[in-house]
C-alpha atoms as a PDB file:
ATOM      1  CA  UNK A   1     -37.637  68.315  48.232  1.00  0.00           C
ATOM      2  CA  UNK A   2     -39.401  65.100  48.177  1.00  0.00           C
ATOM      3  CA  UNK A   3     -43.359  64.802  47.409  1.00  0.00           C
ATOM      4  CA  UNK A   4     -44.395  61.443  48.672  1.00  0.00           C
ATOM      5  CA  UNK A   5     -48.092  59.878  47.646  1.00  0.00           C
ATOM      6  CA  UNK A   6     -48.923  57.350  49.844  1.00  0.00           C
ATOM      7  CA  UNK A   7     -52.037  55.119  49.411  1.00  0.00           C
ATOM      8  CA  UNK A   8     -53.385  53.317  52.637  1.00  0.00           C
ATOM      9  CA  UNK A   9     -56.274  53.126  55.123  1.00  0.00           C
ATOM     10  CA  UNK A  10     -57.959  55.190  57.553  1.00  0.00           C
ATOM     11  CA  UNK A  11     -55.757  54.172  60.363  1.00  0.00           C
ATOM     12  CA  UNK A  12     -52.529  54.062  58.699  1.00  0.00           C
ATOM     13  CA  UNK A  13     -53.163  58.113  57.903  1.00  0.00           C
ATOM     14  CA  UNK A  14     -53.443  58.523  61.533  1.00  0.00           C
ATOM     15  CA  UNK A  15     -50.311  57.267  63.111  1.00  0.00           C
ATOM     16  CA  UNK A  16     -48.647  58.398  60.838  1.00  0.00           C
ATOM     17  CA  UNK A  17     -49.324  61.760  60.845  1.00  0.00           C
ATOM     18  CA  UNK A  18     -48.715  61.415  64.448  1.00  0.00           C
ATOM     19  CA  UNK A  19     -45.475  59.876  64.321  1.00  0.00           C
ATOM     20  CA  UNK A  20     -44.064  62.392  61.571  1.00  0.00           C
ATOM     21  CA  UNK A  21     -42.769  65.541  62.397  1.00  0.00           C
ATOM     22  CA  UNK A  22     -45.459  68.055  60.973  1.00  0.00           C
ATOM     23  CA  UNK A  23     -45.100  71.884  59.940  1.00  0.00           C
ATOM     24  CA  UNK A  24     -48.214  72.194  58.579  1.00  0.00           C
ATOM     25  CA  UNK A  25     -51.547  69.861  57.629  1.00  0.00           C
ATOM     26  CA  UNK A  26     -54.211  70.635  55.119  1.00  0.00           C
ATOM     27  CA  UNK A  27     -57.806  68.283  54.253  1.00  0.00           C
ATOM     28  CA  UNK A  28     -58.740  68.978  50.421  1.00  0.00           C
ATOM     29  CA  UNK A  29     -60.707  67.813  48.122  1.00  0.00           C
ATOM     30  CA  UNK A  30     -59.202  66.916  44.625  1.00  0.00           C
ATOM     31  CA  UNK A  31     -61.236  67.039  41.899  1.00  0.00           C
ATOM     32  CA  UNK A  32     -60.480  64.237  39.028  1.00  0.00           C
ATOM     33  CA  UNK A  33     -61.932  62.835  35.743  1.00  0.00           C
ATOM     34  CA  UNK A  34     -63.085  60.040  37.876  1.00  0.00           C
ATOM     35  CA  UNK A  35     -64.629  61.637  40.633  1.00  0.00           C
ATOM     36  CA  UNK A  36     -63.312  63.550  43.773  1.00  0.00           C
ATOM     37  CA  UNK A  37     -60.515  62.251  46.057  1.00  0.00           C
ATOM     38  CA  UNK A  38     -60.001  63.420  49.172  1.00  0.00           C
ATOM     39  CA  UNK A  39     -56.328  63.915  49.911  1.00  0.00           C
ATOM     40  CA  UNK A  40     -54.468  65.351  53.247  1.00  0.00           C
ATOM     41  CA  UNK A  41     -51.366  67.309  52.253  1.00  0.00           C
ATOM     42  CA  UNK A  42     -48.872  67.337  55.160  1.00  0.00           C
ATOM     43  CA  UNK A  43     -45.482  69.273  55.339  1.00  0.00           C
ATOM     44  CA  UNK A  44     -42.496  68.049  56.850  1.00  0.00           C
ATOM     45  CA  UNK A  45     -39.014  70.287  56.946  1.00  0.00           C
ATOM     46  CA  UNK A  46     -38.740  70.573  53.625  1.00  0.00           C
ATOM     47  CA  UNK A  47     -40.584  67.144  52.193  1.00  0.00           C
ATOM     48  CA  UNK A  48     -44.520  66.961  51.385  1.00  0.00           C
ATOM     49  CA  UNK A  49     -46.339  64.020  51.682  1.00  0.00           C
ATOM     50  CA  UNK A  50     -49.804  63.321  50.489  1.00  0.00           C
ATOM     51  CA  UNK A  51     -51.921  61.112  52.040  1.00  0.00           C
ATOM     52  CA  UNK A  52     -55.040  58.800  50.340  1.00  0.00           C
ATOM     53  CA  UNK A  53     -57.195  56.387  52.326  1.00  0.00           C
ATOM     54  CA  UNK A  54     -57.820  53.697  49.860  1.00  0.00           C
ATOM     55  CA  UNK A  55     -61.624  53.127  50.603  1.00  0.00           C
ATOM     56  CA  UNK A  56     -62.287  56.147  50.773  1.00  0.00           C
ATOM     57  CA  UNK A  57     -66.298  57.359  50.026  1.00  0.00           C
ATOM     58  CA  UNK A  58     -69.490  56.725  51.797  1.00  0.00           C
ATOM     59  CA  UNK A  59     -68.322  54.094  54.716  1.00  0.00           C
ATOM     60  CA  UNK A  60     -65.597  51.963  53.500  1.00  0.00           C
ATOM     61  CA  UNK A  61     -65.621  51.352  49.689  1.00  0.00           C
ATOM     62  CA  UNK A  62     -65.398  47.307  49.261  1.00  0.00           C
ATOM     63  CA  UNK A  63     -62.848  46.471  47.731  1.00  0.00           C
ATOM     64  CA  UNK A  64     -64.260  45.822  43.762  1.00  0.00           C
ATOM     65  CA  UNK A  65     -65.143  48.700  43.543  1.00  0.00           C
ATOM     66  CA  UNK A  66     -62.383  51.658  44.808  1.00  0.00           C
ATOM     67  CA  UNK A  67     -62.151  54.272  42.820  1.00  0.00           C
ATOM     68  CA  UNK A  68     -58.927  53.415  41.529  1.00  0.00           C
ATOM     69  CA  UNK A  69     -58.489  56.094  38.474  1.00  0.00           C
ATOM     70  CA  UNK A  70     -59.561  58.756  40.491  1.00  0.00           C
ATOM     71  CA  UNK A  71     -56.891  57.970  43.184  1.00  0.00           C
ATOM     72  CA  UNK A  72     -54.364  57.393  40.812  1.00  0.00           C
ATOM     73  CA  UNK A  73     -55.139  60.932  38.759  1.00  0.00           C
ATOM     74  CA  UNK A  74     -55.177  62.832  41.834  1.00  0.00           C
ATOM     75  CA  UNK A  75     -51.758  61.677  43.029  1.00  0.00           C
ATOM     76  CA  UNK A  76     -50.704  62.798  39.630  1.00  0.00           C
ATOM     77  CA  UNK A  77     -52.160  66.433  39.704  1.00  0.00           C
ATOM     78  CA  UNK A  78     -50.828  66.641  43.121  1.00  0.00           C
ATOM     79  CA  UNK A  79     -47.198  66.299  41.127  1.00  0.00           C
ATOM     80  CA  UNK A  80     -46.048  63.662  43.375  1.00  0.00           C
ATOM     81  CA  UNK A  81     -42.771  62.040  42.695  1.00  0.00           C
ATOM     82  CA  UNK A  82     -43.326  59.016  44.063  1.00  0.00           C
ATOM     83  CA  UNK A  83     -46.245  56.743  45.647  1.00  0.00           C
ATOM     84  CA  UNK A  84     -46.071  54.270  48.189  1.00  0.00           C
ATOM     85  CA  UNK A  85     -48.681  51.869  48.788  1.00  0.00           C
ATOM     86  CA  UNK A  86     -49.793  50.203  51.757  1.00  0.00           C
ATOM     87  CA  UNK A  87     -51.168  46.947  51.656  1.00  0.00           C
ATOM     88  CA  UNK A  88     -53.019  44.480  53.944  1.00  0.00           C
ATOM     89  CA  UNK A  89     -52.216  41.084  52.713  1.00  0.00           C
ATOM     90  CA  UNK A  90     -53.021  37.447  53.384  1.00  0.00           C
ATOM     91  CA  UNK A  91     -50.051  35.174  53.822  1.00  0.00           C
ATOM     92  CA  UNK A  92     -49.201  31.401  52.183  1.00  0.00           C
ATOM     93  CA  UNK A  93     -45.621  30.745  52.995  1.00  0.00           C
ATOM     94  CA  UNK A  94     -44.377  29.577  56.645  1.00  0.00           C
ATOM     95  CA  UNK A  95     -41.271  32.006  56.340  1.00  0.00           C
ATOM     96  CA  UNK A  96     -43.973  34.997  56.211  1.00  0.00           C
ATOM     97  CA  UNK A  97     -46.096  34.601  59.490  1.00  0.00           C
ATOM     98  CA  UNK A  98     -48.473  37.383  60.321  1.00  0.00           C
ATOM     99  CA  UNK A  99     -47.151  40.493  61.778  1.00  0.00           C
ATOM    100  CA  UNK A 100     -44.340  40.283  58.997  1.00  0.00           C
ATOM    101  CA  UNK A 101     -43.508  43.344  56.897  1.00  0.00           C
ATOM    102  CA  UNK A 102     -42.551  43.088  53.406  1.00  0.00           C
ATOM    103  CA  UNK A 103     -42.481  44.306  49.829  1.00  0.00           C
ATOM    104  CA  UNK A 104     -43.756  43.540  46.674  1.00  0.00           C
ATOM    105  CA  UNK A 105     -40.934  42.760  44.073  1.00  0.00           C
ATOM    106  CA  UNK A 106     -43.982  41.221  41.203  1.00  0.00           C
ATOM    107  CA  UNK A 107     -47.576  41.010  40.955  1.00  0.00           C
ATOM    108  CA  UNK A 108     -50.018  38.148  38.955  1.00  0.00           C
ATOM    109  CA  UNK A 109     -53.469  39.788  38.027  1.00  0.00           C
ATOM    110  CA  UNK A 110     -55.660  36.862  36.243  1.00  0.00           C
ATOM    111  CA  UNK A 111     -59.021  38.370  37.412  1.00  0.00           C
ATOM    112  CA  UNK A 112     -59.439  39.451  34.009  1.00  0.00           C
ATOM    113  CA  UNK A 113     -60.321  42.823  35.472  1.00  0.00           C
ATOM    114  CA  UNK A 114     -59.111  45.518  33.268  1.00  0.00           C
ATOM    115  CA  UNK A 115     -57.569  48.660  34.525  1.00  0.00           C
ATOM    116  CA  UNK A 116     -56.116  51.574  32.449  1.00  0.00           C
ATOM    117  CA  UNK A 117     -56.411  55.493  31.810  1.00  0.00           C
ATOM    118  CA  UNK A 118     -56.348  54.860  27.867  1.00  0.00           C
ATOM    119  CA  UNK A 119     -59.975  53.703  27.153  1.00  0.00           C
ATOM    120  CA  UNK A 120     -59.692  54.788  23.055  1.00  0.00           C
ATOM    121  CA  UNK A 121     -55.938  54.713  22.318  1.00  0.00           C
ATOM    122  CA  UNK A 122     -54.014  51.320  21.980  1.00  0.00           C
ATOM    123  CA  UNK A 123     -51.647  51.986  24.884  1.00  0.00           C
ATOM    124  CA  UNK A 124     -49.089  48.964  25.812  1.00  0.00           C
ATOM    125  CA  UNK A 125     -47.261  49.478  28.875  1.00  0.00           C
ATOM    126  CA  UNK A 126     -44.250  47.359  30.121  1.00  0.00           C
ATOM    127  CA  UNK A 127     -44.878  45.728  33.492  1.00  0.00           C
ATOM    128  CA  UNK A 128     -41.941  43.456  33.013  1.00  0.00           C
ATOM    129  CA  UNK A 129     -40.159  44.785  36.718  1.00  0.00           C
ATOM    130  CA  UNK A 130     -43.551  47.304  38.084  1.00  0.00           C
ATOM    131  CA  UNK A 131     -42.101  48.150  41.677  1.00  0.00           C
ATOM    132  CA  UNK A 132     -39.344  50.710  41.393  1.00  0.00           C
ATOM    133  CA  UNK A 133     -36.379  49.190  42.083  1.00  0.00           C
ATOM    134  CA  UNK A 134     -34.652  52.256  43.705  1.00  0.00           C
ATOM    135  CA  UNK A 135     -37.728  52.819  46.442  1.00  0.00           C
ATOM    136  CA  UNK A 136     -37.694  48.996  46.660  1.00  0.00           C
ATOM    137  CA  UNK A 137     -34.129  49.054  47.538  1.00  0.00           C
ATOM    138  CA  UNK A 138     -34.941  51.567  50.483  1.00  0.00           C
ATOM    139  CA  UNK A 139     -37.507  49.199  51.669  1.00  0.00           C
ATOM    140  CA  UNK A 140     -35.116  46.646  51.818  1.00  0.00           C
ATOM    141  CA  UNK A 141     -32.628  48.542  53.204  1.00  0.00           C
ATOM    142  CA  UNK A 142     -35.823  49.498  56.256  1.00  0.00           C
ATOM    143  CA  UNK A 143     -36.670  46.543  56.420  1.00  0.00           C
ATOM    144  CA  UNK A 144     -34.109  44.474  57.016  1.00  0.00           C
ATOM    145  CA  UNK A 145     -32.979  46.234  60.091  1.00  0.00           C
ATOM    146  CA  UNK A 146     -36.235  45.756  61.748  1.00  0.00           C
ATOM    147  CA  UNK A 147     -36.312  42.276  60.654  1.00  0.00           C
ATOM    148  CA  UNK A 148     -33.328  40.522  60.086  1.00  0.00           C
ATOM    149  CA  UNK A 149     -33.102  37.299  58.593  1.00  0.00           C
ATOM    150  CA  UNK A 150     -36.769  37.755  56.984  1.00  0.00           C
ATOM    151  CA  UNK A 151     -37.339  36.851  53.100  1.00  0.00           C
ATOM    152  CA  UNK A 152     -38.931  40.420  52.741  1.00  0.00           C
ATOM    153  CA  UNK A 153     -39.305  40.539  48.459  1.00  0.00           C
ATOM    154  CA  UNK A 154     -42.819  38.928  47.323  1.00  0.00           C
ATOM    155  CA  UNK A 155     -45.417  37.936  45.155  1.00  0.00           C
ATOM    156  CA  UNK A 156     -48.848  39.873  45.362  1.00  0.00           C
ATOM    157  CA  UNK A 157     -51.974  37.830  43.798  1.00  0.00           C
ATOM    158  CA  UNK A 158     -54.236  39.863  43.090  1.00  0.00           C
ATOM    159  CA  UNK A 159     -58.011  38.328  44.248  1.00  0.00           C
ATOM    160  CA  UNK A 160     -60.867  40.269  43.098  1.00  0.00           C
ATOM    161  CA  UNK A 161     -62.828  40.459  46.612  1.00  0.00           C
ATOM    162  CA  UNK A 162     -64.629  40.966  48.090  1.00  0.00           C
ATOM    163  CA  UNK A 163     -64.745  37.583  49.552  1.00  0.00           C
ATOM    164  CA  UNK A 164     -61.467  36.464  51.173  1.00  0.00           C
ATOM    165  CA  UNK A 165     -60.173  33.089  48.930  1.00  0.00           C
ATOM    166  CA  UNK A 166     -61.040  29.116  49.500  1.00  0.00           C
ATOM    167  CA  UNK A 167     -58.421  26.837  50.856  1.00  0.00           C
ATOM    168  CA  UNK A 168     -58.418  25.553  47.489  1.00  0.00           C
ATOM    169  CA  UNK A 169     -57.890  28.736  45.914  1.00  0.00           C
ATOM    170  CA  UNK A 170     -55.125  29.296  48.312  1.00  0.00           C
ATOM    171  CA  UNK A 171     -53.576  25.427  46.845  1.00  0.00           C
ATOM    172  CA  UNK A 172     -53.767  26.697  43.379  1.00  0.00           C
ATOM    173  CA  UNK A 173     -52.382  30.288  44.101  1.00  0.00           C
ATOM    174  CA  UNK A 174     -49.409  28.955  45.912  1.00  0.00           C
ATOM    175  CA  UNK A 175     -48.589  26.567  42.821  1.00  0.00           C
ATOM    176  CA  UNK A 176     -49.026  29.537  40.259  1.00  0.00           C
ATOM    177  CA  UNK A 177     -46.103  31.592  42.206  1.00  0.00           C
ATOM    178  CA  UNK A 178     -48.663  33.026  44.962  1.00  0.00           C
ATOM    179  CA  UNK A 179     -46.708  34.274  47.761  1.00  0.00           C
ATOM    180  CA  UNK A 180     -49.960  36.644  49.342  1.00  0.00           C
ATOM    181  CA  UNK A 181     -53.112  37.771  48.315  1.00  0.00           C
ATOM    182  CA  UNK A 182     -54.982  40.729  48.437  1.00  0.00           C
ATOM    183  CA  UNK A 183     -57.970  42.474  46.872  1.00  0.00           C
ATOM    184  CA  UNK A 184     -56.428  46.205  45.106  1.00  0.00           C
ATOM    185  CA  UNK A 185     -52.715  46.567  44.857  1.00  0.00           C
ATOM    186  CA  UNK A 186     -52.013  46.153  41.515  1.00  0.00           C
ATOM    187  CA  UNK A 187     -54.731  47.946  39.732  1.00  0.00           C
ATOM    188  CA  UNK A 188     -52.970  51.143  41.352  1.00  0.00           C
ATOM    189  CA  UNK A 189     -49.820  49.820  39.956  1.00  0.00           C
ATOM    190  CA  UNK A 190     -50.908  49.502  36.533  1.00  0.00           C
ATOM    191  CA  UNK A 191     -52.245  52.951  36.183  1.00  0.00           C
ATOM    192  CA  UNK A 192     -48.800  54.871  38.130  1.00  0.00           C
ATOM    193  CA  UNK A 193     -46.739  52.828  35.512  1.00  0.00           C
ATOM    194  CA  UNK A 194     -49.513  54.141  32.877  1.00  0.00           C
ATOM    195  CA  UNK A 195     -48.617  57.807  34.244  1.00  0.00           C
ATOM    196  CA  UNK A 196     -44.688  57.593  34.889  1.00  0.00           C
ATOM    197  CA  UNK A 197     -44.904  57.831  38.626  1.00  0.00           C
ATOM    198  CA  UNK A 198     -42.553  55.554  40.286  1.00  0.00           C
ATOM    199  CA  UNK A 199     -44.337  52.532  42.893  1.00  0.00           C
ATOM    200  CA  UNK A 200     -43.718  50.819  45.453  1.00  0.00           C
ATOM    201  CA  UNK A 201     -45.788  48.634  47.723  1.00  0.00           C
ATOM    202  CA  UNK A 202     -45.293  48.028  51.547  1.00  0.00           C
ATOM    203  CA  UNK A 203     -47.422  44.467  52.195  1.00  0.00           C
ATOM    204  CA  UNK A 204     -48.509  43.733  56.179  1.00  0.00           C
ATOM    205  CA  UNK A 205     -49.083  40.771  56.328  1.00  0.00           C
ATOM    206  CA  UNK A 206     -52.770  40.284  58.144  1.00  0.00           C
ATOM    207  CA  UNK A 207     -53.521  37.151  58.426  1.00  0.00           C
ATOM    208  CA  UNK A 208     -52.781  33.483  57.506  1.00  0.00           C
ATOM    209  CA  UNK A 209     -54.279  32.571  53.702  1.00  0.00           C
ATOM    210  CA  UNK A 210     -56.912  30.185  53.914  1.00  0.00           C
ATOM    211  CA  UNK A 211     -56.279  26.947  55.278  1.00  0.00           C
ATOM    212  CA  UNK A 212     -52.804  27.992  56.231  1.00  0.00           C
ATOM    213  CA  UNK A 213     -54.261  28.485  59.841  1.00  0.00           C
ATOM    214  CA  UNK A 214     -51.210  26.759  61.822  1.00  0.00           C
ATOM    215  CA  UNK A 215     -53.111  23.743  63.955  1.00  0.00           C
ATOM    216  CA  UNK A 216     -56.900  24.682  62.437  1.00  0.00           C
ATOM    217  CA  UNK A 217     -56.722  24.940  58.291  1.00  0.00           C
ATOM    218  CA  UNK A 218     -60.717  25.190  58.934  1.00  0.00           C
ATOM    219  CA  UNK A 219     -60.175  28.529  60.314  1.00  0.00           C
ATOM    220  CA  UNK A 220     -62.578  30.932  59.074  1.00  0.00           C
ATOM    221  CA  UNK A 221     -60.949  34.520  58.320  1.00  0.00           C
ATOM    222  CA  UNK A 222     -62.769  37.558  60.212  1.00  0.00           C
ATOM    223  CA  UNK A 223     -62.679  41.220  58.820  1.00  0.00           C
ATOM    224  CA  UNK A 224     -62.099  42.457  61.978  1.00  0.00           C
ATOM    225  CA  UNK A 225     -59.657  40.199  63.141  1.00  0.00           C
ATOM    226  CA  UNK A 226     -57.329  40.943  59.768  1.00  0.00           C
ATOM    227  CA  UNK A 227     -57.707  44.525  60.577  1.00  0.00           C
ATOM    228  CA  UNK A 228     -56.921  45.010  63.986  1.00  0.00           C
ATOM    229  CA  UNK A 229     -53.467  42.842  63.072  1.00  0.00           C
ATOM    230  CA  UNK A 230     -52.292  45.073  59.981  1.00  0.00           C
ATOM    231  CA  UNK A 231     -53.429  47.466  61.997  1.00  0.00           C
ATOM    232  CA  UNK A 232     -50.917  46.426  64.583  1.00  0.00           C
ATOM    233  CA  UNK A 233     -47.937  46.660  62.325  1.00  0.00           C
ATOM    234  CA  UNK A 234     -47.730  50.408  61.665  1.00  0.00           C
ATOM    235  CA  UNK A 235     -44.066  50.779  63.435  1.00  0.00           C
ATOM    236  CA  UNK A 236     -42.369  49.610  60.050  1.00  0.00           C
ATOM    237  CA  UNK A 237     -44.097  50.678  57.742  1.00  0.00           C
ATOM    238  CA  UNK A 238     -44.084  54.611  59.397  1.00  0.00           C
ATOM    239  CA  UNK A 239     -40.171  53.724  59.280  1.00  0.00           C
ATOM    240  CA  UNK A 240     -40.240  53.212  55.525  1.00  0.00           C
ATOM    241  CA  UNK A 241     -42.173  56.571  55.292  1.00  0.00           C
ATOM    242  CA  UNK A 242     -39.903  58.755  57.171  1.00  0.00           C
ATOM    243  CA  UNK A 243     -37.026  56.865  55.051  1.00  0.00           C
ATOM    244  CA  UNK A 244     -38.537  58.198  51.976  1.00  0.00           C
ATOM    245  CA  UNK A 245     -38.863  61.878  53.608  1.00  0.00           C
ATOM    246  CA  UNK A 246     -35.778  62.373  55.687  1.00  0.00           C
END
């Protein structure tokens, strides 16, 4: 039996739910150190997986300020073995168009943003390799098949939001070992390390970095817009989630 956490947005909950074969589907409310999370706890055959949306709260939590302990901790009373994220991301290189599906092999955090369940206690935690490399190997394995060819392993930079980057920002990122950007992964990252729970993070990407707009680099980027395009992509990434459960 396989309990699955998985981390994504409102939409991503949906399909997939739809697309999974389901026994049995239950809303709660967990209750945390951090504040409550609500969680939906679905059965299939003999597998559980338990579903977070992300922003979850009054409207759509921005970005700096998800509840990302809570989340975390409630994945962990849950007893999950695993967690797999799902990520929205903004793309630099030309060999990861939008509409690609990936995964995140190394993340670089310098928002100087820290993020940790040990607030007292001197705690140091390895995050030499933090992706699993046994659920990253399944990605791969997903992934490839639905997208031969594709450079799927990547680096997440970590912006802290909630505005998207500048085109110079994007320059600089790219030099540093940028491959995408995005606004939360990592801070969940740090804290399932922090716990033991194995991680892995599914990146869609969205959009096209700042001024990496092919034929307009003055391209403004549109909420909306990057939305309705990771939105767009859920075929893959509900493949890596019956992977996990099947």
């Amino acid at each position: 039996m396989m309990r699955l956490g998985v981390i994504g947005g409102t939409a991503m909950t949906s399909l997939a739910t739809d697309e999974i074969e389901v026994s049995r589907s239950d809303n709660i409310i967990a209750q945390t150190d951090y504040g409550p999370v609500p969680m939906l706890c679905v059965t299939s055959g003999t597998d559980e997986l338990i579903f977070i949306e992300r922003h979850h709260g009054d409207g759509i939590t921005p970005p700096h300020r998800i509840n990302h302990r809570a989340n975390i901790q409630a994945l962990y009373g849950a007893g999950v073995d695993a967690i797999l994220a799902v990520c929205s991301v903004g793309t630099i290189p030309e060999d990861f168009p939008p509409g690609t599906v990936g995964y995140a092999v190394q993340y670089i955090d310098f928002t100087g943003v820290e993020m940790s369940f040990f607030q007292d206690d001197a705690q140091f935690t390895s995050m030499t390799e933090p992706f699993d490399s046994g659920m990253n190997k399944k990605l791969h394995q997903v992934l490839t098949k639905l997208q031969p060819g594709v450079e799927l392993a990547r680096t997440y930079w970590l912006a802290q939001g909630p505005h998207f980057e500048t085109s110079a920002e994007i320059n600089a990122i790219e030099k540093l070992g940028g491959e995408v950007v995005g606004m939360t992964m990592p801070r969940e990252c740090k804290l399932a390390v922090e716990l033991g729970i194995p991680y892995a993070a599914i990146l869609v990407s969205s959009n096209w970095a700042a001024g990496r707009e092919p034929g307009d680099s003055s391209k403004d980027l549109d909420h909306s817009e990057v939305s309705a395009k990771a939105e767009s992509k859920l075929g893959p990434v509900i493949a890596c989630i019956k992977a996990f459960t099947q």
